[in-house]
Protein backbone atom coordinates (compact mmCIF):
# COMPACT_ATOMS: atom_id res chain seq x y z
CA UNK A 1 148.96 114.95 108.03
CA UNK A 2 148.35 111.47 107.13
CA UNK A 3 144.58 110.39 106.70
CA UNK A 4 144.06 109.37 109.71
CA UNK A 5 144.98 112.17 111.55
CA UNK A 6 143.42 114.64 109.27
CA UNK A 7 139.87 112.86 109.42
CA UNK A 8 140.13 112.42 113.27
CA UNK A 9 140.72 116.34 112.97
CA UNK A 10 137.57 116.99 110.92
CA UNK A 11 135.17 114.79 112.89
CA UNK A 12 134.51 112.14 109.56
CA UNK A 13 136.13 108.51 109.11
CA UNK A 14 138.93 107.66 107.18
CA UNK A 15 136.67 105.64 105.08
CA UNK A 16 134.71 108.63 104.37
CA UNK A 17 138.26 110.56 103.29
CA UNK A 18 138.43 107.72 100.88
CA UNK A 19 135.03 108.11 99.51
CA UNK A 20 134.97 111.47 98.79
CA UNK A 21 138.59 111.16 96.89
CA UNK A 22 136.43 108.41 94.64
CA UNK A 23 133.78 110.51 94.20
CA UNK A 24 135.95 113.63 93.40
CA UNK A 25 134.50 115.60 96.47
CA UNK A 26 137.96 115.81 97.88
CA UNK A 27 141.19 116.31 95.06
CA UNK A 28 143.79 113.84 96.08
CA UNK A 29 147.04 115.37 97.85
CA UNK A 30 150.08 115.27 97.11
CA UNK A 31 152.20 111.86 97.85
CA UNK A 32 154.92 111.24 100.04
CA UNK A 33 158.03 109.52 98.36
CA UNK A 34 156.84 106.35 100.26
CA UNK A 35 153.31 106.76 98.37
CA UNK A 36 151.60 107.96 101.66
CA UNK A 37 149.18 110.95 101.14
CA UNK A 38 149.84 114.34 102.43
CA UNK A 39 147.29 116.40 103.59
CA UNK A 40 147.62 120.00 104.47
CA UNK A 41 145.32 122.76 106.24
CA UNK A 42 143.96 123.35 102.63
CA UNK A 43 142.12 119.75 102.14
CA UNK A 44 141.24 119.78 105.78
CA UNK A 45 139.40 122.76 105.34
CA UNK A 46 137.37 121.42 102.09
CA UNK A 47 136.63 118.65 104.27
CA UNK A 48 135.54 120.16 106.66
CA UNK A 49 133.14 122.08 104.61
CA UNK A 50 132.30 118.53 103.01
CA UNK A 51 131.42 117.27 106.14
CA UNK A 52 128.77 120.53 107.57
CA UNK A 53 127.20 120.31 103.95
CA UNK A 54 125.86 116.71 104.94
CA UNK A 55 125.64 117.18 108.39
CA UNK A 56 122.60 120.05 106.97
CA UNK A 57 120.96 117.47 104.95
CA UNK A 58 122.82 117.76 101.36
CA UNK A 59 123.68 114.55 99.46
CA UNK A 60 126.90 114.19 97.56
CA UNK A 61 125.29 115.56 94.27
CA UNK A 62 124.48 118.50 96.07
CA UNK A 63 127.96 118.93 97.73
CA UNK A 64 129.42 118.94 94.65
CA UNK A 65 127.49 121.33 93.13
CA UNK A 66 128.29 123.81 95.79
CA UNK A 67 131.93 123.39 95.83
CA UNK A 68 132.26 123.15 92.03
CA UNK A 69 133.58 126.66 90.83
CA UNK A 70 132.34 127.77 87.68
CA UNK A 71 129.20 125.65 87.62
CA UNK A 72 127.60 125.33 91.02
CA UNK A 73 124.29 126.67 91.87
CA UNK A 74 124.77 129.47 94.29
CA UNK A 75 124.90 128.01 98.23
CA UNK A 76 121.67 129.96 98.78
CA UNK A 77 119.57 128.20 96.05
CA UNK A 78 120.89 124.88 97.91
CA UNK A 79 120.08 126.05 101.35
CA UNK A 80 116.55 127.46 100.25
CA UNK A 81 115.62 124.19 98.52
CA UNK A 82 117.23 121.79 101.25
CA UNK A 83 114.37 123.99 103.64
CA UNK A 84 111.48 123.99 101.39
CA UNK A 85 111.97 119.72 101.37
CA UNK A 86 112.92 119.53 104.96
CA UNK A 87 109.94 121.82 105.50
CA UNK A 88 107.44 119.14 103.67
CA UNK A 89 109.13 116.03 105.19
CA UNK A 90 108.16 118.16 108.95
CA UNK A 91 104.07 118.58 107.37
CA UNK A 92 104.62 114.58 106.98
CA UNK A 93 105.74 113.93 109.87
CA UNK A 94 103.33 116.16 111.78
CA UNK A 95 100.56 114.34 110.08
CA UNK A 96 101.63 110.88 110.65
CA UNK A 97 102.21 111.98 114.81
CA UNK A 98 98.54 113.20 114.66
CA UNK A 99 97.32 110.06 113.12
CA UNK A 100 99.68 107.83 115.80
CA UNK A 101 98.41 110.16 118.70
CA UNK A 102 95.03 108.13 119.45
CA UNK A 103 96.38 104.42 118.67
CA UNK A 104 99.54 105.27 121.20
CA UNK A 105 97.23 106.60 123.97
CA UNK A 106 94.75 103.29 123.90
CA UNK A 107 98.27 101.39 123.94
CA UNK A 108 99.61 103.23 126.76
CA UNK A 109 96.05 101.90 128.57
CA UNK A 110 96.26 98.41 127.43
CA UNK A 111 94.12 97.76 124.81
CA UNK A 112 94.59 96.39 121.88
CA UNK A 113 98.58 96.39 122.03
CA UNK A 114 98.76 92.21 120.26
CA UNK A 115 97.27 94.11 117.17
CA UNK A 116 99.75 97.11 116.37
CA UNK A 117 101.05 98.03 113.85
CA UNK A 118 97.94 98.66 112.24
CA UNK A 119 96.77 100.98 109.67
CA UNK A 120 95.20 104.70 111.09
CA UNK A 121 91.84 103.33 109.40
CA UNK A 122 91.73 100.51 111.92
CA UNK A 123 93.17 102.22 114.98
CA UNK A 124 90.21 104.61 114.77
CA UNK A 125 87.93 101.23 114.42
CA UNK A 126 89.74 100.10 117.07
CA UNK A 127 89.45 102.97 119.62
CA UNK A 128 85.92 103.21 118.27
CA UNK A 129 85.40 99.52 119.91
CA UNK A 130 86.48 100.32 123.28
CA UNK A 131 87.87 97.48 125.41
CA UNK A 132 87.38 94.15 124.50
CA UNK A 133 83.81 92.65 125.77
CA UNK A 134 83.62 89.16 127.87
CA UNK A 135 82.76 87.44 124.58
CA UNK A 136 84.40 84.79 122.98
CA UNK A 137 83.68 85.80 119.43
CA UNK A 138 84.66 89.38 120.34
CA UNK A 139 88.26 88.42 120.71
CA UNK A 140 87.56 86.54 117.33
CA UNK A 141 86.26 89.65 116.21
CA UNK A 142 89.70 91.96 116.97
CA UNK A 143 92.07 88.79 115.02
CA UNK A 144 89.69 88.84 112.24
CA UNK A 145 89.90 93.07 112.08
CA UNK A 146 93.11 92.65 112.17
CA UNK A 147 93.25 89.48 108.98
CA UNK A 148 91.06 92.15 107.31
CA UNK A 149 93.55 95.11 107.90
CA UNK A 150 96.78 93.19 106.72
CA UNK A 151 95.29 91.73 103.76
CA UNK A 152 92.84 94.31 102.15
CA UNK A 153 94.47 96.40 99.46
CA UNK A 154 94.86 99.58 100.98
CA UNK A 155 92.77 101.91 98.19
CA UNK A 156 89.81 99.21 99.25
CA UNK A 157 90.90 99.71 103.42
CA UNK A 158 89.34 103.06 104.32
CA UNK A 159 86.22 102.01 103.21
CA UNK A 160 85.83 99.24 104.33
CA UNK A 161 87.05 100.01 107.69
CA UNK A 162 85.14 103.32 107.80
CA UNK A 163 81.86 101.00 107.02
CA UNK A 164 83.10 98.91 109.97
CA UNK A 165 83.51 101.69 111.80
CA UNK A 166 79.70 102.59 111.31
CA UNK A 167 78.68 99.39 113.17
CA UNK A 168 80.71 99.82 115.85
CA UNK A 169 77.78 100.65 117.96
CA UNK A 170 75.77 97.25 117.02
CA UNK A 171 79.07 95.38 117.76
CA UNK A 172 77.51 94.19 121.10
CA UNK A 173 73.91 92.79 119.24
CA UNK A 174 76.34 91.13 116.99
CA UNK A 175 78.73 89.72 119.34
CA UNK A 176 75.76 88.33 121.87
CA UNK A 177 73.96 86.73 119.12
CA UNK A 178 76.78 84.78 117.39
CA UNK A 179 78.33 83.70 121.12
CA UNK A 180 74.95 81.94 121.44
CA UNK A 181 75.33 79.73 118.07
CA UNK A 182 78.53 78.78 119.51
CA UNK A 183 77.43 75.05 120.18
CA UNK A 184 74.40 75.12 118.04
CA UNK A 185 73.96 73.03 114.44
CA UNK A 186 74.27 74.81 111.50
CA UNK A 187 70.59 74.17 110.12
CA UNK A 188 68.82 74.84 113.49
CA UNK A 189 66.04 77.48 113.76
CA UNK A 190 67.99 79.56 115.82
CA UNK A 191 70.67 80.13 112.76
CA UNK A 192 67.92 81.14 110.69
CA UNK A 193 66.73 83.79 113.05
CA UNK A 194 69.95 84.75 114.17
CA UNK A 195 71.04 85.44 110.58
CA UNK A 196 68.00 87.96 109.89
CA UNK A 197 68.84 89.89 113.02
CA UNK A 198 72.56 90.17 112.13
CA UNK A 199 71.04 91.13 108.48
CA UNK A 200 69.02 94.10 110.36
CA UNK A 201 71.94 95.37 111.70
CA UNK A 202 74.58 95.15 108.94
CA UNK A 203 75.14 97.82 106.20
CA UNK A 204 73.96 97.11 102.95
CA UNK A 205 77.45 98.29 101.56
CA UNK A 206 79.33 95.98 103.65
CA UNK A 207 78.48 93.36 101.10
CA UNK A 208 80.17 94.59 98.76
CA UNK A 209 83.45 94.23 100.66
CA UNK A 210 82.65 90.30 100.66
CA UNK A 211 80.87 89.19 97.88
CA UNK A 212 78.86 85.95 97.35
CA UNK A 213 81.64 84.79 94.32
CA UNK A 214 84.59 85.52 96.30
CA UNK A 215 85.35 81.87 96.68
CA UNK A 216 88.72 81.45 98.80
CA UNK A 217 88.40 84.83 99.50
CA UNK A 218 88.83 87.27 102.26
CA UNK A 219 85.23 86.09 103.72
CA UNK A 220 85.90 82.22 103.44
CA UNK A 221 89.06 83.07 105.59
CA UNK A 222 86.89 84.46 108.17
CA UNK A 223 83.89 82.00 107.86
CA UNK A 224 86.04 78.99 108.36
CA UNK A 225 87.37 80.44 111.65
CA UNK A 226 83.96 80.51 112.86
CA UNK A 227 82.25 77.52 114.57
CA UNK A 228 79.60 75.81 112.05
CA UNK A 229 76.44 77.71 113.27
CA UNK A 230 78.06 80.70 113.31
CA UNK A 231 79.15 80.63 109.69
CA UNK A 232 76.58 79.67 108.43
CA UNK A 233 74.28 82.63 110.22
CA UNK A 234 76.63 84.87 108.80
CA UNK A 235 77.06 83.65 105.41
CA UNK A 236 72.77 83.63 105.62
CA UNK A 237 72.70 87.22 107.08
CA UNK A 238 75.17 88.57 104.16
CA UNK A 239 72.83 86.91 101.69
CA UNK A 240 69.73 88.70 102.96
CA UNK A 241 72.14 92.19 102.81
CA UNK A 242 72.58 91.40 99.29
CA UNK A 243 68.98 90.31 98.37
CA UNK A 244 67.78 93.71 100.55
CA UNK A 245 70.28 95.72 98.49
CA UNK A 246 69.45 94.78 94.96
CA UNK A 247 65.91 95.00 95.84
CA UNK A 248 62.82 93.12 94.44
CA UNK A 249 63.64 91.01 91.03
């Protein structure tokens, strides 16, 4: 048989044959006086049993330890570890289906599809949320959830996300009272009074996800997206977090 023939028998590709002569897999046949190689049930059957060892999983190293004669590890010690990975690769991808369960479902309903992919820390913010509000900053709200979740480093993303997650149910007070600084100046009274309400209702350890010195930051990324009075109420209210937090001087 001439290589083509002989990997069309086996199910593989002649460039595969060739590979596995390079590698050493497969011992080279004899040639034909024309320099055409020769292949004969023998090598059809090694390929053969090339080919199921990969089809289980096995990588070339592997194959050749199995086929090698004097020192191969027994087939069994193979098979037993090729199941004990495939077997933690299946707990991974068990957890990861779990985790993409929740964010999939509120896709399949509509919400929040422009965000995905996101992390499973924000898709549990996210679900947490509900639907978006009628509120202009609220949409501003899931883009700059979304800045936060792309950027963040992820040891620092669970916690600040599960933090987030903890205000979830003040998202409403928050979103109401920035919509109406929307067209207001940023030294008017009703910044100042807005900024002590959003202080009330933010945790004090959210400030430490933005802090005051964080100049080009994470926080001035957000701020500047904001419309003057809204900025500055929010830049006030993390102030009066940080003032509440380290107490009295």
């Amino acid at each position: 048989m001439r290589i083509g023939e002989i990997a069309a028998l086996v199910g593989v590709t002649p460039r595969a044959v060739r590979h596995y002569h390079h590698l050493g897999l497969l011992p080279e046949p004899v040639r034909r006086s024309n320099g055409y190689r020769e292949y004969g049930i023998r090598e059809a059957v090694l390929l053969a049993r090339i080919r199921r060892l990969t089809e289980l999983g096995l990588g070339l190293d592997e194959v050749r330890d199995v086929l090698a004669d004097d020192k191969a590890r027994e087939l069994v010690e193979v098979l037993e570890e090729l199941d004990e990975d495939l077997g933690r690769q299946e707990a991974v991808i068990r957890e990861r289906r779990a985790r993409l369960a929740p964010l999939l479902a509120e896709v399949r309903a509509g919400r929040f599809a422009a965000e995905g992919p996101v992390s499973p820390e924000f898709a549990r913010l996210l679900v947490g949320l509900g639907e978006v509000p009628d509120s202009p900053i609220a949409v501003q709200d899931r883009e700059h959830l979304a800045f936060l979740d792309a950027l963040v480093p992820e040891e620092e993303r669970g916690s600040l996300m599960t933090t987030l997650y903890g205000m979830r149910e003040h998202a409403g007070e928050v979103y109401g009272l920035l919509d109406a600084l929307a067209d207001e100046e940023p030294d008017g009274p009703q910044v100042a009074r807005a900024a002590a309400a959003l202080a009330a209702l933010l945790p004090d350890d959210l400030a430490v996800h933005f802090p005051d010195n964080d100049a080009g930051g994470l926080a001035d990324g957000i701020f500047a997206d904001l419309a003057p009075a809204q900025s500055a109420a929010v830049r006030r209210a993390m102030e009066l977090v940080t003032e509440r937090q380290e107490g009295p001087s």
